[in-house]
PDB file of N, CA and C in Angstrom:
ATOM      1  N   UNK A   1      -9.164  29.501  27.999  1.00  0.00           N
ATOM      2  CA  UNK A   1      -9.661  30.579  27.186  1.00  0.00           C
ATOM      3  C   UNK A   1      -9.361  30.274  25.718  1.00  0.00           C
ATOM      4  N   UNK A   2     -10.228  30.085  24.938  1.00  0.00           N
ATOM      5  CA  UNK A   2     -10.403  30.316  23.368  1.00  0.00           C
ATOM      6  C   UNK A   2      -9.342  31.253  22.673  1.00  0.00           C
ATOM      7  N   UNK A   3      -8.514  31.382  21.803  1.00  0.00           N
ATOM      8  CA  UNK A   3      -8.033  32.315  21.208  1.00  0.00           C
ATOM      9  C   UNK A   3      -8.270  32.104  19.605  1.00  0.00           C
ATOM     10  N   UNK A   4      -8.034  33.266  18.679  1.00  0.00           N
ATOM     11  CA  UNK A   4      -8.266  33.237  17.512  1.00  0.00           C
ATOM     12  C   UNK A   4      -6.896  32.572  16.571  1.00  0.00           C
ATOM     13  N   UNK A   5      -7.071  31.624  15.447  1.00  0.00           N
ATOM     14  CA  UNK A   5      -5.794  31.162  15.225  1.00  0.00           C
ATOM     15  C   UNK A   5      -6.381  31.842  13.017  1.00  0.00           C
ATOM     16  N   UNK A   6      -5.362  32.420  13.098  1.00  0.00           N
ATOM     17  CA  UNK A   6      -5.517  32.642  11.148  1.00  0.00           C
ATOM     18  C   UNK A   6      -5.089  31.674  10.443  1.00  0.00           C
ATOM     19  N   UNK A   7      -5.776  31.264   9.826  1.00  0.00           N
ATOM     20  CA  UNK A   7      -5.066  30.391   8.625  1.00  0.00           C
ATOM     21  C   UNK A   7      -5.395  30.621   6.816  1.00  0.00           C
ATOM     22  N   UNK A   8      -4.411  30.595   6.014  1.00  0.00           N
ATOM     23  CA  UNK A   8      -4.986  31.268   4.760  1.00  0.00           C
ATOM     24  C   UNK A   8      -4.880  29.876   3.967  1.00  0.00           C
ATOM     25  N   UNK A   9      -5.892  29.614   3.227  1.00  0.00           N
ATOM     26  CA  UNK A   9      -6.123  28.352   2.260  1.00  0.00           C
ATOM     27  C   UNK A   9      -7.101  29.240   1.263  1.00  0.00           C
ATOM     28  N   UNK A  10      -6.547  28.009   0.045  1.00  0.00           N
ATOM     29  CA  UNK A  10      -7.348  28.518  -1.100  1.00  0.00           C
ATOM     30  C   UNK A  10      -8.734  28.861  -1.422  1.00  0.00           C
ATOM     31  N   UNK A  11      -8.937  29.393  -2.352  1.00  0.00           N
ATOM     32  CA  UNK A  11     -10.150  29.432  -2.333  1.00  0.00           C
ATOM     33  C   UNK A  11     -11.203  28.393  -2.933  1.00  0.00           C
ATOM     34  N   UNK A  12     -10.722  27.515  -3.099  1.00  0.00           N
ATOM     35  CA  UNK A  12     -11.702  26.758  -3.962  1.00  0.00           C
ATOM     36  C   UNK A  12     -12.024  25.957  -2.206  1.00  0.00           C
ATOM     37  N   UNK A  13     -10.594  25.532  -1.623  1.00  0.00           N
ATOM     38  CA  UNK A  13     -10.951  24.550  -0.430  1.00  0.00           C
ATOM     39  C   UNK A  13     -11.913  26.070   0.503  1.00  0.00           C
ATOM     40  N   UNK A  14     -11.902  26.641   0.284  1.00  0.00           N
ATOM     41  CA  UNK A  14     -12.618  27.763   1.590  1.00  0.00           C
ATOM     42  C   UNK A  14     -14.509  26.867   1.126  1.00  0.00           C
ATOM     43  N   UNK A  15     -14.506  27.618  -0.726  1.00  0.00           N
ATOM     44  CA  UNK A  15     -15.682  27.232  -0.930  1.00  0.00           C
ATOM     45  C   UNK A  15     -16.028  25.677  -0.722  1.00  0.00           C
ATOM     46  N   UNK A  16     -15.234  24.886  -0.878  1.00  0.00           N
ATOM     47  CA  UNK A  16     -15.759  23.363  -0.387  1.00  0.00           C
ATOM     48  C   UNK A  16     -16.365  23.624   1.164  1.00  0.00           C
ATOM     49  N   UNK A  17     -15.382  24.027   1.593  1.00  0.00           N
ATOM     50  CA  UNK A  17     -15.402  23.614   3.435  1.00  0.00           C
ATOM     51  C   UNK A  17     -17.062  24.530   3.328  1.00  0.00           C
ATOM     52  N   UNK A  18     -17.388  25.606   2.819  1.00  0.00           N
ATOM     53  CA  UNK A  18     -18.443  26.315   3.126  1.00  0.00           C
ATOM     54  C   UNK A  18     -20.047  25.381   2.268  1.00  0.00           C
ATOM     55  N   UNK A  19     -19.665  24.532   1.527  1.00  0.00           N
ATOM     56  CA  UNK A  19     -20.519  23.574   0.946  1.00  0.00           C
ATOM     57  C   UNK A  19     -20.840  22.769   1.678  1.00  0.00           C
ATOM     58  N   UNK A  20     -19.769  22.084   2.649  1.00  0.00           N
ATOM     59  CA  UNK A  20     -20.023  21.240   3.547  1.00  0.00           C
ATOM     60  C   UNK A  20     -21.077  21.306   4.660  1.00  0.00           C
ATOM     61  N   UNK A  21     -20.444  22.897   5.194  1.00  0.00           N
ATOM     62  CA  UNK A  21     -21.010  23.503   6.216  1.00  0.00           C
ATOM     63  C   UNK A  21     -22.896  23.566   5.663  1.00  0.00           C
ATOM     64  N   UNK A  22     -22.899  24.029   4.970  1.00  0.00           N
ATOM     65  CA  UNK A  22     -24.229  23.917   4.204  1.00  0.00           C
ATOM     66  C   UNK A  22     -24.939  22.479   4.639  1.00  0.00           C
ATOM     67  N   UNK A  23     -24.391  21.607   3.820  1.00  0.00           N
ATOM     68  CA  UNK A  23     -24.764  20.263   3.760  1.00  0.00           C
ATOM     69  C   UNK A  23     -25.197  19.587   5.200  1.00  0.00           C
ATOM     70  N   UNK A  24     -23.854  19.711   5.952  1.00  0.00           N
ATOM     71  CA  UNK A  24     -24.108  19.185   7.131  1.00  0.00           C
ATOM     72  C   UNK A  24     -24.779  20.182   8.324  1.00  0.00           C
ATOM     73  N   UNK A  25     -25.209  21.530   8.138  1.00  0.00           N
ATOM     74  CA  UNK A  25     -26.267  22.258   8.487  1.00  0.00           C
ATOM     75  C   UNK A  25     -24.970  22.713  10.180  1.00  0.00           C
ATOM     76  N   UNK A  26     -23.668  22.650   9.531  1.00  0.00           N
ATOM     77  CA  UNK A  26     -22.821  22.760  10.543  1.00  0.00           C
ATOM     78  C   UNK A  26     -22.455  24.768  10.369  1.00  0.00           C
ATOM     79  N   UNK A  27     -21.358  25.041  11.201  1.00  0.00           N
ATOM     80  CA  UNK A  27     -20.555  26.153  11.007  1.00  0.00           C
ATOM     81  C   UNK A  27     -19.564  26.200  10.203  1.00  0.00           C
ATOM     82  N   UNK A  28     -18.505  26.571   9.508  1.00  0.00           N
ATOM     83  CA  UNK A  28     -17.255  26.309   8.876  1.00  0.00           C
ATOM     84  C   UNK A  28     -16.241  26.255   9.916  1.00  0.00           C
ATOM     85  N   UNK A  29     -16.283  27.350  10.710  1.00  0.00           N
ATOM     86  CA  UNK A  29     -15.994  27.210  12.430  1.00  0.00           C
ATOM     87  C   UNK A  29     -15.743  25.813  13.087  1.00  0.00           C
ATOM     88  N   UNK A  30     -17.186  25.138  13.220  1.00  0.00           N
ATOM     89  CA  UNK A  30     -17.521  23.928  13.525  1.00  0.00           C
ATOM     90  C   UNK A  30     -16.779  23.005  13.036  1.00  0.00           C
ATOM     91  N   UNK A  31     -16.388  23.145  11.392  1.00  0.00           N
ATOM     92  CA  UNK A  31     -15.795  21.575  10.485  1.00  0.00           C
ATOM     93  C   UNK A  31     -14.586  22.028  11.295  1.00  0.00           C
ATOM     94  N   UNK A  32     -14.023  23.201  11.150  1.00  0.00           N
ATOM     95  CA  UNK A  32     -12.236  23.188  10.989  1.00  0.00           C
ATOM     96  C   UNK A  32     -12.006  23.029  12.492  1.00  0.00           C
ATOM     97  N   UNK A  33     -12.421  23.116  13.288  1.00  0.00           N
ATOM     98  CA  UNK A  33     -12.547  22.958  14.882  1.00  0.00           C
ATOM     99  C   UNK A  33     -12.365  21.189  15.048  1.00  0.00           C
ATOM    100  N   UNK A  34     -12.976  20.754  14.312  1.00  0.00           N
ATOM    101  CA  UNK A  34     -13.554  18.816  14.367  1.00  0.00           C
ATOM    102  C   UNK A  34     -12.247  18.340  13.927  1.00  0.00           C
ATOM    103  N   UNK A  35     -11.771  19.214  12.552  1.00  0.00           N
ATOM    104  CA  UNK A  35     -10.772  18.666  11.649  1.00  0.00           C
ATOM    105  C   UNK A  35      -9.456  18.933  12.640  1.00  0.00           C
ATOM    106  N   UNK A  36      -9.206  19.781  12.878  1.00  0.00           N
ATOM    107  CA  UNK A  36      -7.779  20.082  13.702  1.00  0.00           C
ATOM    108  C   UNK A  36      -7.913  19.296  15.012  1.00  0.00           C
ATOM    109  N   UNK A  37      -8.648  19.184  15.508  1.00  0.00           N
ATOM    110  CA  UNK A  37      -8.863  18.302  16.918  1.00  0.00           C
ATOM    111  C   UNK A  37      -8.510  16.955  16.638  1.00  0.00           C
ATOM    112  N   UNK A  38      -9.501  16.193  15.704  1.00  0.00           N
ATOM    113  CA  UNK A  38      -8.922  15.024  15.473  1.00  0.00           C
ATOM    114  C   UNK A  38      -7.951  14.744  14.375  1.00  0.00           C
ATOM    115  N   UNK A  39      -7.308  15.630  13.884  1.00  0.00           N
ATOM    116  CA  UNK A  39      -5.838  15.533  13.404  1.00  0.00           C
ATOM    117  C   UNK A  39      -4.362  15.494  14.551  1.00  0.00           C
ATOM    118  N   UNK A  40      -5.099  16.513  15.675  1.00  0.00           N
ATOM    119  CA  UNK A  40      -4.001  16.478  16.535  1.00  0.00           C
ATOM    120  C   UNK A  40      -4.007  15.460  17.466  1.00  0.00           C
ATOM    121  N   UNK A  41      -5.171  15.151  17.759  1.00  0.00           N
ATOM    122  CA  UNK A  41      -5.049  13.529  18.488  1.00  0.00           C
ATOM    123  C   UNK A  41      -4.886  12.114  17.715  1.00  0.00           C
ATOM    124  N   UNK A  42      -4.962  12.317  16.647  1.00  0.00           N
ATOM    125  CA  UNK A  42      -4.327  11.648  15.610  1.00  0.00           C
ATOM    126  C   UNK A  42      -2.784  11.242  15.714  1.00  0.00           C
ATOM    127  N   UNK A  43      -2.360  12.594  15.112  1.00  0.00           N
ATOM    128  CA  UNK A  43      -0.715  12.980  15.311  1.00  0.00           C
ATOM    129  C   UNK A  43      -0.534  12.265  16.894  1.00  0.00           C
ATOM    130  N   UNK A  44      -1.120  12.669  17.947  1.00  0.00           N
ATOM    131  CA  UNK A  44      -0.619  12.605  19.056  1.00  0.00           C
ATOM    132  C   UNK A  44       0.015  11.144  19.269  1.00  0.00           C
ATOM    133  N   UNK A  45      -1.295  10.386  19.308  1.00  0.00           N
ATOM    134  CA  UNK A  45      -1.564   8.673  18.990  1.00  0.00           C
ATOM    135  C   UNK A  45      -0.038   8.264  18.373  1.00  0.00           C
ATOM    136  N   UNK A  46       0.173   8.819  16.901  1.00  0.00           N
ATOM    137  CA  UNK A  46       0.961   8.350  16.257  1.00  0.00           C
ATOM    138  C   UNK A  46       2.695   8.383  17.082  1.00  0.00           C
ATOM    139  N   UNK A  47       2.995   9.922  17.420  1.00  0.00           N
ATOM    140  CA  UNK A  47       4.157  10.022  18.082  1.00  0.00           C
ATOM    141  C   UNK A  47       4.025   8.984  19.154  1.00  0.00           C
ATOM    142  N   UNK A  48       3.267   8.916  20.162  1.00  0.00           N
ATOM    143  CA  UNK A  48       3.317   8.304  21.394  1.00  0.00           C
ATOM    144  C   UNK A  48       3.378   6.412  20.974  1.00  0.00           C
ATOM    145  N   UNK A  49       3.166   5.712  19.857  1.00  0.00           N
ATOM    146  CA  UNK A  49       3.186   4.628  19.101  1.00  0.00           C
ATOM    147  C   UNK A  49       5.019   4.830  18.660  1.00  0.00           C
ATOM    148  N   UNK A  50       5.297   5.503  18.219  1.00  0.00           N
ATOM    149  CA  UNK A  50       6.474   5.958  17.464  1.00  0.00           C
ATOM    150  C   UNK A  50       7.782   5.966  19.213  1.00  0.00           C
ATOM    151  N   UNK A  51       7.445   6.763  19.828  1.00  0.00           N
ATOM    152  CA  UNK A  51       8.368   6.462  20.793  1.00  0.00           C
ATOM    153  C   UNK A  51       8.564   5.461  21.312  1.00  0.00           C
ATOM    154  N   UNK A  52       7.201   4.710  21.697  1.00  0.00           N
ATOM    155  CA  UNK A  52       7.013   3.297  22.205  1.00  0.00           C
ATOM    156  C   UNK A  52       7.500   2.406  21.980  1.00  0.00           C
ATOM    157  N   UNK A  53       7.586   2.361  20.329  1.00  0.00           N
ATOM    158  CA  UNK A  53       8.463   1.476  19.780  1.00  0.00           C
ATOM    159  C   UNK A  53       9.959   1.522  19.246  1.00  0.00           C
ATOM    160  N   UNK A  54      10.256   3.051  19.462  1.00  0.00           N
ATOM    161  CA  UNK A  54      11.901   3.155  19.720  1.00  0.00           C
ATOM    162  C   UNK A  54      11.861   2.852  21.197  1.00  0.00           C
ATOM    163  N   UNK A  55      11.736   3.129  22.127  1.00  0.00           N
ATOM    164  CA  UNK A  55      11.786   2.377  23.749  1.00  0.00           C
ATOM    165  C   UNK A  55      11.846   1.051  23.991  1.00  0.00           C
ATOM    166  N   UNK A  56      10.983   0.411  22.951  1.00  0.00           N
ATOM    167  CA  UNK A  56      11.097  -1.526  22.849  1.00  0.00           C
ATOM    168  C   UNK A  56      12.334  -1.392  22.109  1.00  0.00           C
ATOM    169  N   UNK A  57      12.747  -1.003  21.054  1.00  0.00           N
ATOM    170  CA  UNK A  57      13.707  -1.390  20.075  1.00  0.00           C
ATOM    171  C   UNK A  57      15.275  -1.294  20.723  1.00  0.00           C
ATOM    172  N   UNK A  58      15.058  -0.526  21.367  1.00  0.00           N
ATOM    173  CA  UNK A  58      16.109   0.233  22.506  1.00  0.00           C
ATOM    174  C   UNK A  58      16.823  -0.913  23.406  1.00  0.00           C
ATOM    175  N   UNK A  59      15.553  -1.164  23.865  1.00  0.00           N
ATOM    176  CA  UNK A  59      15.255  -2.288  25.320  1.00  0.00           C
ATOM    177  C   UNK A  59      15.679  -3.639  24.261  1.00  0.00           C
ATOM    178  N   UNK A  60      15.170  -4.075  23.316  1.00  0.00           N
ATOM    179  CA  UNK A  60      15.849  -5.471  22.895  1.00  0.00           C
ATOM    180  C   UNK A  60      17.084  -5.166  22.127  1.00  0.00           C
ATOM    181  N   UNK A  61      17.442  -4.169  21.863  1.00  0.00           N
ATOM    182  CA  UNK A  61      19.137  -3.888  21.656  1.00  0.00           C
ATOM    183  C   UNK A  61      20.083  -4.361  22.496  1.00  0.00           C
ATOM    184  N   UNK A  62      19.688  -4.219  23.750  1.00  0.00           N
ATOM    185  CA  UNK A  62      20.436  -3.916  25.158  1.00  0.00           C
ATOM    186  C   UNK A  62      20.098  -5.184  25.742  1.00  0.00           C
ATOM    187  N   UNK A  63      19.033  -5.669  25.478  1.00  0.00           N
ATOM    188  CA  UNK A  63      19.173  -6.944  26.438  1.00  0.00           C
ATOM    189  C   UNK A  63      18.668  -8.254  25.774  1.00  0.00           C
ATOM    190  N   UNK A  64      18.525  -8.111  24.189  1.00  0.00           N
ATOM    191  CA  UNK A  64      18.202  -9.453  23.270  1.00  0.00           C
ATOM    192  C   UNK A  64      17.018 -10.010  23.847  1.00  0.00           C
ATOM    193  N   UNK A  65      16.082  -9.218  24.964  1.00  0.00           N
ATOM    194  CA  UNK A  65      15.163  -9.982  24.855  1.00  0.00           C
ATOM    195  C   UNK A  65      14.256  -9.516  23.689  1.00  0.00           C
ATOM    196  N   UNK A  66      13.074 -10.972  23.314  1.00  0.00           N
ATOM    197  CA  UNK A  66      12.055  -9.985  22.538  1.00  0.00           C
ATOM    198  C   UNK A  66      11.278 -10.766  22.991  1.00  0.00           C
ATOM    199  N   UNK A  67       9.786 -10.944  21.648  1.00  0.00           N
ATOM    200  CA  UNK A  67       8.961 -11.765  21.862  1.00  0.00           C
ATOM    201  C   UNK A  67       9.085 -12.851  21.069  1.00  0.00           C
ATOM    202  N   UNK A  68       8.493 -14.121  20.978  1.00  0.00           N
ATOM    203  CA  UNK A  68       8.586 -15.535  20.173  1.00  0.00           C
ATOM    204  C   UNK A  68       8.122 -15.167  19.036  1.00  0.00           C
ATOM    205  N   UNK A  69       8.580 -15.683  17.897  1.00  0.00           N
ATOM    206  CA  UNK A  69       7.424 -15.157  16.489  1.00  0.00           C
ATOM    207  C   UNK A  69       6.086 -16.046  16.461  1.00  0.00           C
ATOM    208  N   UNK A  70       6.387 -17.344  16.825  1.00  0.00           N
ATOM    209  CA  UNK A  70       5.100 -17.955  17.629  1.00  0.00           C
ATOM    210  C   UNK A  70       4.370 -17.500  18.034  1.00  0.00           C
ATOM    211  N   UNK A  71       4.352 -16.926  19.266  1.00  0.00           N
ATOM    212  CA  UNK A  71       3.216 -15.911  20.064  1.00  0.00           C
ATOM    213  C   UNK A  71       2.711 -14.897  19.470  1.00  0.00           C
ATOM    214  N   UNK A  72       4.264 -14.036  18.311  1.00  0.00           N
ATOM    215  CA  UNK A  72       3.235 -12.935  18.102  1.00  0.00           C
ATOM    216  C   UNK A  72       2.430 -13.668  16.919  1.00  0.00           C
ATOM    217  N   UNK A  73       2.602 -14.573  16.114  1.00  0.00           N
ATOM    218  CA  UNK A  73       1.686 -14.759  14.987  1.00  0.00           C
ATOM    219  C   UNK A  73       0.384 -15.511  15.368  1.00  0.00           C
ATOM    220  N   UNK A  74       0.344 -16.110  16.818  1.00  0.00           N
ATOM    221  CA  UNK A  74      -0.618 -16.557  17.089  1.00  0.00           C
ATOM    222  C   UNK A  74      -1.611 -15.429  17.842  1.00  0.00           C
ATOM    223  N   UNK A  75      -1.187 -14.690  18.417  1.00  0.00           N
ATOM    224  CA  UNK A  75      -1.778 -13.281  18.038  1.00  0.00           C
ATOM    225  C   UNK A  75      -2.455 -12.753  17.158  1.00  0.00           C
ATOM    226  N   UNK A  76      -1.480 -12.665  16.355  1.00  0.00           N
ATOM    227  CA  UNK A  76      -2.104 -11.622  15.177  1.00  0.00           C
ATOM    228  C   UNK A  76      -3.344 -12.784  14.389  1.00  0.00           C
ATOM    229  N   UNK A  77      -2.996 -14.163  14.440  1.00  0.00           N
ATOM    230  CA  UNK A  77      -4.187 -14.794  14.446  1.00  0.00           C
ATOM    231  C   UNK A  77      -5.401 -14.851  14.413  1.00  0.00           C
ATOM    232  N   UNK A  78      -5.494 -14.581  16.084  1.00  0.00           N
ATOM    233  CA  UNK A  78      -7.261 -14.457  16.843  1.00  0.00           C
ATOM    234  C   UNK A  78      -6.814 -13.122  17.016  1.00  0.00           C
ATOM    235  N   UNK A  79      -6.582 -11.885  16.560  1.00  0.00           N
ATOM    236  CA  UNK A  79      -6.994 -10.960  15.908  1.00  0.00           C
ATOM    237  C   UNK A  79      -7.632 -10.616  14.744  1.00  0.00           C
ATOM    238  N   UNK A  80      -6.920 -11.308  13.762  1.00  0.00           N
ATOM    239  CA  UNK A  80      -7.983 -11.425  12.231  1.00  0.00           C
ATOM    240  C   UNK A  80      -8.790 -12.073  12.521  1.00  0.00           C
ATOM    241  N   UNK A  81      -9.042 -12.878  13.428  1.00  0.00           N
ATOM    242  CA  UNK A  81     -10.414 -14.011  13.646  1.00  0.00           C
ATOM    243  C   UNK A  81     -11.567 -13.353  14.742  1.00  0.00           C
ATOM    244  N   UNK A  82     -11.143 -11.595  15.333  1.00  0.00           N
ATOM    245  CA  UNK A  82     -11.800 -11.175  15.593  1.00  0.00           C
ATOM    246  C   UNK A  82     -11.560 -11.317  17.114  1.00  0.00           C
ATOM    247  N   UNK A  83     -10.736 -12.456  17.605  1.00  0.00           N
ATOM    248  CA  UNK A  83     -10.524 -12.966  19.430  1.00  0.00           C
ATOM    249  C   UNK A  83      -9.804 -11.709  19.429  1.00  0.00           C
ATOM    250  N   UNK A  84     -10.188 -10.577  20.766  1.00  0.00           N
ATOM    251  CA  UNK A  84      -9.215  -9.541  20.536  1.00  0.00           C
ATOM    252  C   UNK A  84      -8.520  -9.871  22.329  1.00  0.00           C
ATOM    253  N   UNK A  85      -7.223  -9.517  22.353  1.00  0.00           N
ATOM    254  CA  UNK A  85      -6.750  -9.822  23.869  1.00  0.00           C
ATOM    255  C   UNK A  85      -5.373  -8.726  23.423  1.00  0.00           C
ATOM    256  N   UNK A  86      -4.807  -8.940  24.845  1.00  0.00           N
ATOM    257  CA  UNK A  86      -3.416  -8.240  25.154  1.00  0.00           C
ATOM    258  C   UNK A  86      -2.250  -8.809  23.856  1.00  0.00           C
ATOM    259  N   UNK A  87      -1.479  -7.745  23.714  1.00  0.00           N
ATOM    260  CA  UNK A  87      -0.144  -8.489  23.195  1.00  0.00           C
ATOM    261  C   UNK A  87       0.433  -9.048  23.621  1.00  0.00           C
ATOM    262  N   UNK A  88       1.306 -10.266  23.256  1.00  0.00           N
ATOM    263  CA  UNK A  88       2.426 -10.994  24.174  1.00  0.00           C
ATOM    264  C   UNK A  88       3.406 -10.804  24.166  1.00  0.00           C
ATOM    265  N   UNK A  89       3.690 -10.338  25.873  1.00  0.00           N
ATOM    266  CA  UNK A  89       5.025  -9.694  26.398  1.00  0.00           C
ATOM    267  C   UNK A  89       6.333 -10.472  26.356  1.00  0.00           C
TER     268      UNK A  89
END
């Protein structure tokens, strides 16, 4: 179920967001709906990256393993060269 959420912003950003809405023949409804959605899966992405890598950092504290700097730079390599594959574990 949908519920109503208030939020108070200025007025100049109200009148932008309502320019937009214009422009893109959208709702204002519509933008701030798009905007908070993919801000929070944004955010989400970011925490779940952020734990991940306290969990590795954790894990090679405790047991000195890591990865080769070899591997990862040959990686990051045929990544800039566009070869896209797994990271090396």
């Amino acid at each position: 179920m949908k519920q109503t959420l208030s939020v108070k912003i200025a007025p100049e950003l109200k009148d932008r967001l309502a320019q937009l809405a214009l422009t893109k023949d959208r709702s204002i409804h519509w933008l701030l709906t798009q905007a908070i959605t993919r801000y929070v899966e944004q955010e989400e992405r970011r925490e779940s990256i952020k734990a991940a890598s306290l969990d590795a950092w954790i894990n090679f504290q405790m047991t000195g393993v890591g990865v080769p700097s070899k591997d990862v730079c040959d990686w990051l390599s045929d990544l800039a060269q566009g070869k896209y594959r797994n990271p090396p574990l």
